[in-house]
N, C-alpha and C. Protein backbone atom coordinates (compact mmCIF):
# COMPACT_ATOMS: atom_id res chain seq x y z
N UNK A 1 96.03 68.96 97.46
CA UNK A 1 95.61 70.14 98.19
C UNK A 1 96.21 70.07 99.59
N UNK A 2 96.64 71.25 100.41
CA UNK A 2 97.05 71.48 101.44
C UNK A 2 96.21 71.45 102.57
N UNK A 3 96.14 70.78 103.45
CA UNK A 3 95.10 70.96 104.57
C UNK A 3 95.48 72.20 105.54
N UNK A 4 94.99 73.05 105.00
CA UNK A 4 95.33 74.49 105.92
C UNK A 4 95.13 74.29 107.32
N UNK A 5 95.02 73.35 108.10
CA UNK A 5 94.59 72.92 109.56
C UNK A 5 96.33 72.74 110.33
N UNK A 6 97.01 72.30 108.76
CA UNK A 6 98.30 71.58 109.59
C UNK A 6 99.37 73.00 109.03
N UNK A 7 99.05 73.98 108.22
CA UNK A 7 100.01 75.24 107.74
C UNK A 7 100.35 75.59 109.66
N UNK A 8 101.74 76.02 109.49
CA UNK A 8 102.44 76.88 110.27
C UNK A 8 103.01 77.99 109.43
N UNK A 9 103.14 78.39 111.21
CA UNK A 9 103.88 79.97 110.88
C UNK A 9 104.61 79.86 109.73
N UNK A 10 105.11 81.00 108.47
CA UNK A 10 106.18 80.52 107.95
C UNK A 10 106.14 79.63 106.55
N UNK A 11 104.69 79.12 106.54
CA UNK A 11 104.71 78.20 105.53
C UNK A 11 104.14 79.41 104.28
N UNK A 12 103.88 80.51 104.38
CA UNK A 12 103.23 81.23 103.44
C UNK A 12 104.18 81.06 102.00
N UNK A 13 103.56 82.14 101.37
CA UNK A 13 104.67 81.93 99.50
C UNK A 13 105.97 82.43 100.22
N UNK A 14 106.91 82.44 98.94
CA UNK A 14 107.79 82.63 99.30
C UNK A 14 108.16 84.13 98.40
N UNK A 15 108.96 84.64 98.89
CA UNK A 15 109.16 86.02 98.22
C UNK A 15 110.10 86.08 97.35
N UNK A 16 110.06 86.73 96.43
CA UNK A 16 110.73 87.17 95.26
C UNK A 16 112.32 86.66 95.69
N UNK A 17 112.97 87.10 96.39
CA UNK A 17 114.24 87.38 97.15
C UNK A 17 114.39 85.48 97.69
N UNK A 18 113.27 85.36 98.42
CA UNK A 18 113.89 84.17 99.02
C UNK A 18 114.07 83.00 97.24
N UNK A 19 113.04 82.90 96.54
CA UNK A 19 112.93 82.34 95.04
C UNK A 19 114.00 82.33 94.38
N UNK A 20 114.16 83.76 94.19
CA UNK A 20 116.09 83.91 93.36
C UNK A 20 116.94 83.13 94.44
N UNK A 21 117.09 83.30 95.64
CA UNK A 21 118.13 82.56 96.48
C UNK A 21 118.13 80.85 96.06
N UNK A 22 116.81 80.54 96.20
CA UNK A 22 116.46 79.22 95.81
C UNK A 22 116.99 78.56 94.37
N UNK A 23 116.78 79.58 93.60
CA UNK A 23 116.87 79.13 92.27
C UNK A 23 118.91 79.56 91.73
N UNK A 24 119.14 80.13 92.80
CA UNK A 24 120.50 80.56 92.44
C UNK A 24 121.21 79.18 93.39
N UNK A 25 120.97 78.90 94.02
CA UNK A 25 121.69 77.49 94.67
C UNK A 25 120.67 76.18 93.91
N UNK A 26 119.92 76.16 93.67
CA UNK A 26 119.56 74.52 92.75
C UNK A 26 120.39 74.91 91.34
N UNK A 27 120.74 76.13 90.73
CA UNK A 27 121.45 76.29 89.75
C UNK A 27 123.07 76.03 90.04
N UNK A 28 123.50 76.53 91.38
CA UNK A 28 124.61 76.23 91.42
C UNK A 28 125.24 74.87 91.93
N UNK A 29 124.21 73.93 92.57
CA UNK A 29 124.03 72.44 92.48
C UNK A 29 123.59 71.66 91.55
N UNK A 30 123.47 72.15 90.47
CA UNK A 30 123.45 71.67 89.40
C UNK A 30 122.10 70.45 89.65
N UNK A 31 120.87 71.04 90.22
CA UNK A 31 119.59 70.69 90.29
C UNK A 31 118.76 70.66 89.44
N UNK A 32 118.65 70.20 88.22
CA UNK A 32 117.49 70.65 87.17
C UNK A 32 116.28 70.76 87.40
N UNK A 33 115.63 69.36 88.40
CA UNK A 33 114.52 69.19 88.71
C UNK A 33 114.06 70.63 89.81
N UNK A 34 114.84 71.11 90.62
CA UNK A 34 114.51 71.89 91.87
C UNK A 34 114.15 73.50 90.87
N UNK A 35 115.13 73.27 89.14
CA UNK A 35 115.42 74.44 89.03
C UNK A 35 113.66 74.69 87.94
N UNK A 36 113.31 73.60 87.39
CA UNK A 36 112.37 73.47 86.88
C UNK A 36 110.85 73.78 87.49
N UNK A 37 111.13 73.03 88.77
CA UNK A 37 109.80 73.20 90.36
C UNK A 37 110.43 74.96 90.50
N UNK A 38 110.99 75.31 90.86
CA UNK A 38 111.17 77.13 91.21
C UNK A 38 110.42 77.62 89.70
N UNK A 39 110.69 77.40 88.53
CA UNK A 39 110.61 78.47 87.36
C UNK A 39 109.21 77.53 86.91
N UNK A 40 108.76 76.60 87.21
CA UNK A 40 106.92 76.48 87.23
C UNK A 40 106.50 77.41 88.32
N UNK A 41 106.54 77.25 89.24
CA UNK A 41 105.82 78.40 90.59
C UNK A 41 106.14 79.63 89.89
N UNK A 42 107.27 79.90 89.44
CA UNK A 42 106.74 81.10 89.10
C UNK A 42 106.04 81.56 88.24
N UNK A 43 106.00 80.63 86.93
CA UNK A 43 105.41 80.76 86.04
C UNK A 43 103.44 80.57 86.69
N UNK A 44 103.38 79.83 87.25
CA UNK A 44 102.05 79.84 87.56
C UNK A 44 101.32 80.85 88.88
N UNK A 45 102.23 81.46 89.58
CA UNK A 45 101.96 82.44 90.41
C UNK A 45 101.90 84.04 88.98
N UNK A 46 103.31 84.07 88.27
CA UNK A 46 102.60 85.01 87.22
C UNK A 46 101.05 85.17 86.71
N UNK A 47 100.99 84.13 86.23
CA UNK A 47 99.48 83.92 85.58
C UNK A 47 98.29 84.07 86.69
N UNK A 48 98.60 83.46 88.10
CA UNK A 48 97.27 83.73 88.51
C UNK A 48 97.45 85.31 88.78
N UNK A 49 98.47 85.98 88.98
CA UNK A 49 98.40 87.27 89.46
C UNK A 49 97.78 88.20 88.05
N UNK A 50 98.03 87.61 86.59
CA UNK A 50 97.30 88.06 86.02
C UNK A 50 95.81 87.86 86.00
N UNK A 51 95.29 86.90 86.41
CA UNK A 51 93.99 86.70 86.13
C UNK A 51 93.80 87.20 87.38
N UNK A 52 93.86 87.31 88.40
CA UNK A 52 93.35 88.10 89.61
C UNK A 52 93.01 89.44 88.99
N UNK A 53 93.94 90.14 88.68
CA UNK A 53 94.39 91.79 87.82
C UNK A 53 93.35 92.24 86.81
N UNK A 54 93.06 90.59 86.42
CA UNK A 54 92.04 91.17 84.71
C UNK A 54 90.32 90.88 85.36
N UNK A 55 90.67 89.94 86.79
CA UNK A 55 88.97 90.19 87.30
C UNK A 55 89.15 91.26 87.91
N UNK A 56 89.69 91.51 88.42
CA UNK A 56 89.83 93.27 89.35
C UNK A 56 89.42 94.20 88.02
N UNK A 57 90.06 94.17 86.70
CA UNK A 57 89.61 95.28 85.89
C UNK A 57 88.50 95.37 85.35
N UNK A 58 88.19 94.34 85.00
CA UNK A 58 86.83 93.89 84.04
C UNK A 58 85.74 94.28 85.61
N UNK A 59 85.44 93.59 86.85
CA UNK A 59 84.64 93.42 87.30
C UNK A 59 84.68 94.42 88.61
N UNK A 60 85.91 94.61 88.86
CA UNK A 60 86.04 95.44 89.95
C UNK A 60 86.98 95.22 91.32
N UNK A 61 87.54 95.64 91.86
CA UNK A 61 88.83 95.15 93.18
C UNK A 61 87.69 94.37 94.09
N UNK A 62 86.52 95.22 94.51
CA UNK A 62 85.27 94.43 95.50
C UNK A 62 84.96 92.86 94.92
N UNK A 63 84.74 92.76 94.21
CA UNK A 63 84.48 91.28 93.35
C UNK A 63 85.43 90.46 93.79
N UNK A 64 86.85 90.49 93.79
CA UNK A 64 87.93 89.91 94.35
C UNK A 64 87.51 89.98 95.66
N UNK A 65 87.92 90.90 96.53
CA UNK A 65 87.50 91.19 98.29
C UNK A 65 85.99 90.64 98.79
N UNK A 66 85.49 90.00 97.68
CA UNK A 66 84.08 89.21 98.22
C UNK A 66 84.27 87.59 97.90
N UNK A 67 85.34 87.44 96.96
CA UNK A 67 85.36 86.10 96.40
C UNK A 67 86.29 84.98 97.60
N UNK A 68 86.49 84.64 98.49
CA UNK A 68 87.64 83.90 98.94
C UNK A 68 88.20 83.53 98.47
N UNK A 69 87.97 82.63 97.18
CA UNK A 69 89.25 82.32 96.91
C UNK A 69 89.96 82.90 95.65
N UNK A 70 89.42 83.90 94.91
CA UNK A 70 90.06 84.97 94.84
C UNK A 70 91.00 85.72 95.26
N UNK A 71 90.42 85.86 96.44
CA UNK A 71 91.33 86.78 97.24
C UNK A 71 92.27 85.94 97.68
N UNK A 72 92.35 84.53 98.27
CA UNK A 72 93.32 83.43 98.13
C UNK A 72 94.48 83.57 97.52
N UNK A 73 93.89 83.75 96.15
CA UNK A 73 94.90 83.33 95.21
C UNK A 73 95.66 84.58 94.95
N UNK A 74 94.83 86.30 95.35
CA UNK A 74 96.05 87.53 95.01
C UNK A 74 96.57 87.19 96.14
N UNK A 75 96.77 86.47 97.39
CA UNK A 75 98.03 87.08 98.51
C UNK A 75 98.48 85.91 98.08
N UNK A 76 98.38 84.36 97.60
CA UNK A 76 99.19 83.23 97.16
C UNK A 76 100.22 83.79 96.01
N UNK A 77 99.42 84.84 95.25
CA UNK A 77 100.38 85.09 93.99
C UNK A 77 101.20 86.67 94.24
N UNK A 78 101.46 87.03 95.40
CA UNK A 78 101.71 88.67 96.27
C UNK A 78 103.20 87.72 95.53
N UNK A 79 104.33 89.19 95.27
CA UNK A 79 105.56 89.13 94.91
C UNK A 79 106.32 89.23 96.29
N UNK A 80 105.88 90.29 97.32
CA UNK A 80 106.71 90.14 98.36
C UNK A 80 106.21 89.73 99.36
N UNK A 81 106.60 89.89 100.50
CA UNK A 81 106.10 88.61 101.94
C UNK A 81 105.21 89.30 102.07
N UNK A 82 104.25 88.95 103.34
CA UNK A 82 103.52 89.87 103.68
C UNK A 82 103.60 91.27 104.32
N UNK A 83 104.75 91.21 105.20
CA UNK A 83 105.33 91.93 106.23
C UNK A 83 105.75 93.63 105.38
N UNK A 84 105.74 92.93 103.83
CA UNK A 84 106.12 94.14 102.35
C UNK A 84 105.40 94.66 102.22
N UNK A 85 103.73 93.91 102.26
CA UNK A 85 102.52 94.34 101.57
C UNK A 85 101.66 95.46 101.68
N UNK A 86 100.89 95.96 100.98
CA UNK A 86 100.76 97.57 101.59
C UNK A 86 99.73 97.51 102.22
């Protein structure tokens, strides 16, 4: 776990755009391990953004906006930066 005491500016997810950049240079360095760590994050940012999506439907968007870490986990699993977000 991350001690959110020591996060800086900057350390948030990373965006769609910066990910492909990432994953297009550990591919073109012939990185397996870097290329494997990029395409797990995404695979596990997919999934929580689904399960965020299916408590928002089943229970309601407020249920999320009351939960912290809920709500944690939709801007951890947001596709674009924040600066995108609506």
């Amino acid at each position: 776990m991350i001690d959110q005491g020591t996060a800086r500016a900057g350390d948030g997810p990373l965006t769609d755009i910066e990910l492909r950049e990432l994953l297009a240079q550990a591919r073109a360095q012939d990185d397996q391990r870097l290329v494997r760590l990029v395409t797990s994050y995404l695979m596990l940012r997919r999934v929580t953004a689904d399960v965020v999506a299916g408590i928002e439907a089943r229970e309601g968007g407020a249920s999320v906006a009351r939960n912290p870490l809920l709500l944690r986990a939709r801007q951890l699993s947001s596709r674009s930066s924040p600066s995108e977000a609506p």
